[in-house]
N, C-alpha and C. Protein backbone atom coordinates (compact mmCIF):
# COMPACT_ATOMS: atom_id res chain seq x y z
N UNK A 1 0.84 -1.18 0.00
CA UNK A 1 0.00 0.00 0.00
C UNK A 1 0.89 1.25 0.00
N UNK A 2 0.49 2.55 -0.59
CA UNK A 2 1.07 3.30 -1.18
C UNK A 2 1.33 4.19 0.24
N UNK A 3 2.26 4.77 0.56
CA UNK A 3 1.77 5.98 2.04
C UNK A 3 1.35 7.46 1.46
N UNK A 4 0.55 7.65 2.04
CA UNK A 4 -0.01 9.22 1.95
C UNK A 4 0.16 10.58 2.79
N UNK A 5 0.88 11.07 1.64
CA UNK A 5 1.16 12.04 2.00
C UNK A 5 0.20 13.47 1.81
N UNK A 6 0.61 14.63 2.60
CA UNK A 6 -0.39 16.13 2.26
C UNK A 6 0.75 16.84 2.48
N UNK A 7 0.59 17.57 1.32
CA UNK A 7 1.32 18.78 1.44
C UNK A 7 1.01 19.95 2.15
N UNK A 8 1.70 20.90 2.35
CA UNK A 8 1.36 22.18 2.95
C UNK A 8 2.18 23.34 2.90
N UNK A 9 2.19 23.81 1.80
CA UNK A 9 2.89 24.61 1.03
C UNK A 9 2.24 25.84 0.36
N UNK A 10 2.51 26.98 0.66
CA UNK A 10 1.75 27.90 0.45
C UNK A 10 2.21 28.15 -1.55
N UNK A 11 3.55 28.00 -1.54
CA UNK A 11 3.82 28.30 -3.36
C UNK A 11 3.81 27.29 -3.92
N UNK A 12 2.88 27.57 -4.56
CA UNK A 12 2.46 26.45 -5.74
C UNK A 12 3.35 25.59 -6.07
N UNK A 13 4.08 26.49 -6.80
CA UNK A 13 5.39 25.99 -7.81
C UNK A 13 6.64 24.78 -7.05
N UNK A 14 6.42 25.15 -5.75
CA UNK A 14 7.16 24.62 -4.98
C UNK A 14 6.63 23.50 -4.49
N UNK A 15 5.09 23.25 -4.16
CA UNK A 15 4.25 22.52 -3.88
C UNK A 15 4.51 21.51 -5.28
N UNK A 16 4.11 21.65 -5.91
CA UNK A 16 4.15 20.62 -7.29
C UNK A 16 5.61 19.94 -7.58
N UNK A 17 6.85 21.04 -7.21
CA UNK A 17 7.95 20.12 -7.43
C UNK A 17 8.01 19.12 -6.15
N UNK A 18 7.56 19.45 -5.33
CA UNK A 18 7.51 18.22 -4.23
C UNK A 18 6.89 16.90 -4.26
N UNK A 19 5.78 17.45 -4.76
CA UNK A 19 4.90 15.82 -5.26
C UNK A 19 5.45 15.66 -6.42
N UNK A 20 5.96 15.87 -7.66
CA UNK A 20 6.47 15.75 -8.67
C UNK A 20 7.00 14.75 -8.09
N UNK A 21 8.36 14.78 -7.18
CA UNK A 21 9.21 14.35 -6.68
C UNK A 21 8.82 12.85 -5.43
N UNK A 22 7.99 13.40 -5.03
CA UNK A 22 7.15 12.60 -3.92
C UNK A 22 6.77 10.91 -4.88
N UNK A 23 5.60 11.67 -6.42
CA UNK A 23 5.06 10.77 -7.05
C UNK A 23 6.08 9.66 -7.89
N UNK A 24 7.39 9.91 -8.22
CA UNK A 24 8.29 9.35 -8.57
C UNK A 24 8.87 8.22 -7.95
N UNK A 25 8.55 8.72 -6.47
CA UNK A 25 8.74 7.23 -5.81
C UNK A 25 8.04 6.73 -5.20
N UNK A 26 6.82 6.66 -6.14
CA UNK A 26 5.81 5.68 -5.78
C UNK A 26 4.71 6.60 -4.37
N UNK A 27 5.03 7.66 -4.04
CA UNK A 27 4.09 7.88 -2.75
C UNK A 27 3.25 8.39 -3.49
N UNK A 28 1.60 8.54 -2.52
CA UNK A 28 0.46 9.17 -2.84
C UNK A 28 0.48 10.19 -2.34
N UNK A 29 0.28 11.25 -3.25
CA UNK A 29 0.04 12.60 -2.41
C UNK A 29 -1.32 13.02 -2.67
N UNK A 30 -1.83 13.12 -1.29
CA UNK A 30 -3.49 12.95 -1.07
C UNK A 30 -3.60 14.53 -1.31
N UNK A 31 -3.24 15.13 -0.79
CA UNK A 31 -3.73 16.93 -1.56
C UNK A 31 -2.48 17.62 -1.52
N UNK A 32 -2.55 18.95 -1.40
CA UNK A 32 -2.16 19.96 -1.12
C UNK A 32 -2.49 21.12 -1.10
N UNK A 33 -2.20 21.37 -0.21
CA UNK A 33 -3.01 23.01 0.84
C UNK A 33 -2.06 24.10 0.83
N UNK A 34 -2.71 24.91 1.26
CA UNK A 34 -2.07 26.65 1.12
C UNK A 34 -2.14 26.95 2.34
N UNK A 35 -2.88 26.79 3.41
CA UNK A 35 -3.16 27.60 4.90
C UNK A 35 -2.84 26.09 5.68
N UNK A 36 -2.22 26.85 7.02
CA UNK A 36 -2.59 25.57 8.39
C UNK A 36 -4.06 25.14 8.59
N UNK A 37 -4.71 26.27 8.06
CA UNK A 37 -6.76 25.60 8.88
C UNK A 37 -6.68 24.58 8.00
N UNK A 38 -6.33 24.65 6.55
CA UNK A 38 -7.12 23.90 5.25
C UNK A 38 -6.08 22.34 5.64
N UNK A 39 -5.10 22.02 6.17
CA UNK A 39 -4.38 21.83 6.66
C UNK A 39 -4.94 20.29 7.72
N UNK A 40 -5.24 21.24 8.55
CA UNK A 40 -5.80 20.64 10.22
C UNK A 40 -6.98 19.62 9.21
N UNK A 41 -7.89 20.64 8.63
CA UNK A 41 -9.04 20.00 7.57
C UNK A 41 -8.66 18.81 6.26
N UNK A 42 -7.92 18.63 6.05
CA UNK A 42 -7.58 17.85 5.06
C UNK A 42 -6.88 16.54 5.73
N UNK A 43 -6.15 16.77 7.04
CA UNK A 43 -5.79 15.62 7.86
C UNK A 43 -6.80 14.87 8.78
N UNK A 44 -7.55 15.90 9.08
CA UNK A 44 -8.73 15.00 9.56
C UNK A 44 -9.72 13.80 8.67
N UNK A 45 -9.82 14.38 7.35
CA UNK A 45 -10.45 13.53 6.10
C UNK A 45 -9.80 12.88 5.34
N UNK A 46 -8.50 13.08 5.38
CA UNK A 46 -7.39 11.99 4.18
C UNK A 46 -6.52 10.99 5.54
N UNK A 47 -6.66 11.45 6.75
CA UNK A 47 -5.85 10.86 6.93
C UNK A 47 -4.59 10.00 6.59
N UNK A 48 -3.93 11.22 6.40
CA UNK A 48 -2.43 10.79 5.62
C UNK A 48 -1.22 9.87 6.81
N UNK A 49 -0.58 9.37 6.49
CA UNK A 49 0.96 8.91 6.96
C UNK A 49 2.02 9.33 7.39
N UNK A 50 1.94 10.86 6.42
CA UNK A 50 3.12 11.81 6.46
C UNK A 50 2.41 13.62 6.13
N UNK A 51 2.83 14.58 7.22
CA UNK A 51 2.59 16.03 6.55
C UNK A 51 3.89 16.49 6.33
N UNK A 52 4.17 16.97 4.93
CA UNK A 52 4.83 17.48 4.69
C UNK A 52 4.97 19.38 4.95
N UNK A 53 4.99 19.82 5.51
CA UNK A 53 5.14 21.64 6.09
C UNK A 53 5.72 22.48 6.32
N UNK A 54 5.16 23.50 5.28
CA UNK A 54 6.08 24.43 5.16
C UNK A 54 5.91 25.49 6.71
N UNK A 55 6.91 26.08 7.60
CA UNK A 55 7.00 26.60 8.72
C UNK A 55 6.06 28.16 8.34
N UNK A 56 6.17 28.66 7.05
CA UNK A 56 5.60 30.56 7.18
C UNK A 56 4.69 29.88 5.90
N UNK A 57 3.38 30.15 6.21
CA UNK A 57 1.89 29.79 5.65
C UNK A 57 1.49 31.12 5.61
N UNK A 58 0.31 31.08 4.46
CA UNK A 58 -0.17 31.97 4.29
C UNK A 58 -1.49 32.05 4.57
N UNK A 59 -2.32 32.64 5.51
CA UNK A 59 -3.94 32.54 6.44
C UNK A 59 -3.21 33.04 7.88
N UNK A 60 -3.86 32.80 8.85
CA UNK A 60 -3.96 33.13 10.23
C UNK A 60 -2.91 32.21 11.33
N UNK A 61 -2.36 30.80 10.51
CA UNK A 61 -1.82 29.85 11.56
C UNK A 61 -0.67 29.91 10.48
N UNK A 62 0.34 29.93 11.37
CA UNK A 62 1.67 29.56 10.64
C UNK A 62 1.77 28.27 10.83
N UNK A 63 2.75 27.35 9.95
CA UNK A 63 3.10 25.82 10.05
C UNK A 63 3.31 25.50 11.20
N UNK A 64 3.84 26.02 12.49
CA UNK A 64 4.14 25.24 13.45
C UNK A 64 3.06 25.03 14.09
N UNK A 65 2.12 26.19 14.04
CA UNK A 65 0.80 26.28 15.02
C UNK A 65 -0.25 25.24 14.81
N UNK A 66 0.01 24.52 13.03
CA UNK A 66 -1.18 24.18 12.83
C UNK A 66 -0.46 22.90 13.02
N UNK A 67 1.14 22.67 13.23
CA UNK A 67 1.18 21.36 12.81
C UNK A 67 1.15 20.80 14.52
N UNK A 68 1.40 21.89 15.44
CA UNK A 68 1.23 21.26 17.19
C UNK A 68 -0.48 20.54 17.18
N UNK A 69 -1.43 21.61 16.14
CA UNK A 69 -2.68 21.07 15.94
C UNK A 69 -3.19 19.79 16.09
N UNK A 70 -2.27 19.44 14.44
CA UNK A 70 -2.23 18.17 13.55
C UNK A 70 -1.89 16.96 14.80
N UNK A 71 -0.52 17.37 15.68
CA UNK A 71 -0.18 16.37 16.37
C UNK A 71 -0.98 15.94 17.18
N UNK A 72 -1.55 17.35 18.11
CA UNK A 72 -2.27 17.07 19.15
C UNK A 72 -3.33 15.89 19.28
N UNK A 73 -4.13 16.17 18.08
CA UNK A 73 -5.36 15.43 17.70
C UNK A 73 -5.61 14.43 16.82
N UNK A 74 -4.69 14.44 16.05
CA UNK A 74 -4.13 12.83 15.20
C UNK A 74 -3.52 12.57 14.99
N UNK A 75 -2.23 12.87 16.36
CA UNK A 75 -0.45 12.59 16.19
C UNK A 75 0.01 12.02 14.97
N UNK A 76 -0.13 12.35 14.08
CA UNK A 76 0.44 12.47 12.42
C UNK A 76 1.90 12.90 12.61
N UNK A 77 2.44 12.34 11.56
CA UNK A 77 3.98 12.35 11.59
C UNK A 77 4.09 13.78 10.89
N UNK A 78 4.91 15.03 10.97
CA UNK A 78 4.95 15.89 10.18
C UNK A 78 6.51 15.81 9.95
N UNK A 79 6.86 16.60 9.10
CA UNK A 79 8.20 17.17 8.48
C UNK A 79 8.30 18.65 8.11
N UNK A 80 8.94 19.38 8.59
CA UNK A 80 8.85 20.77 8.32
C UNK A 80 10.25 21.37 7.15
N UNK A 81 9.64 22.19 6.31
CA UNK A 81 10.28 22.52 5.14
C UNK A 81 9.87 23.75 5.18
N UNK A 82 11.31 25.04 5.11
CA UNK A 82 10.99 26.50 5.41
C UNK A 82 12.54 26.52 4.51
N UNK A 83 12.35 28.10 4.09
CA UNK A 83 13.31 28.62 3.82
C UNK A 83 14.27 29.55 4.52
N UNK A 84 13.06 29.45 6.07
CA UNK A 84 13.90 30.54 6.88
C UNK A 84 14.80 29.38 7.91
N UNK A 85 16.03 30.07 8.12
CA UNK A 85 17.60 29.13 8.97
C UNK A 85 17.36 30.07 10.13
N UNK A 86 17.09 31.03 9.97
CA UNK A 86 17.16 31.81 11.09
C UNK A 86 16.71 31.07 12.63
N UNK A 87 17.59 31.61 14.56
CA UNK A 87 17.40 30.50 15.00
C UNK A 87 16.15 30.68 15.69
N UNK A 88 15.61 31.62 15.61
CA UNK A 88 14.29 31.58 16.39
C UNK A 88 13.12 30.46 15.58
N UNK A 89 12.77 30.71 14.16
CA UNK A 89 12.10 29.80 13.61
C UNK A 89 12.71 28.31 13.66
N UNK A 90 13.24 28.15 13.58
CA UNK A 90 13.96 26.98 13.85
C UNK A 90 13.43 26.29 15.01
N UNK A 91 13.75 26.80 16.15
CA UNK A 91 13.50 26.49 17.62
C UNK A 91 12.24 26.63 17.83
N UNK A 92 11.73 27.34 17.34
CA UNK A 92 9.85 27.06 17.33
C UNK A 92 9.59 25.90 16.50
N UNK A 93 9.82 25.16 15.32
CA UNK A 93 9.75 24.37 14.66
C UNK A 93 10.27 23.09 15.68
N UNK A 94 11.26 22.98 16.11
CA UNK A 94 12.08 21.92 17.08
C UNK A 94 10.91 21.67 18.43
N UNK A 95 10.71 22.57 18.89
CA UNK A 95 9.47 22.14 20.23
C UNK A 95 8.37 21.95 19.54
């Protein structure tokens, strides 16, 4: 059986080279989202395997907020993918 993944990636372009990449080796990528809410909402109904997340989202919840969410309530495995190194995001991402 295939594992399922959701994206959560606010740029498109960036979103698609991931599953591009994702679908190549064989994984399912069950959606992909733009906001943490759409996010929280799409893990509750696909129940995926893996969230893939980007840390600075675009809506009201940044990636970490929605992904403490995600854990809280259907301890889902996440992975966080940002472009910011800087160490404060970082360390919010790490707890």
């Amino acid at each position: 059986m295939k594992k399922k993944i959701l994206i959560v990636e606010d740029e498109l372009i960036i979103a698609e080279d991931i599953k591009k990449a994702l679908t190549s080796y064989q994984y399912d990528v069950c959606d992909i989202v733009t906001t943490g809410e759409e996010a929280i909402f799409k893990v509750e109904r696909s129940q995926p395997d893996l969230v893939i997340m980007d840390i600075m989202l675009a809506g009201i919840m940044t990636g970490v907020e929605s992904a403490k969410e995600i854990r809280k309530k259907y301890n889902t495995a996440i992975v966080f993918l940002t472009a910011y190194a800087d160490e404060r995001t970082l360390d919010g991402a790490m707890a």
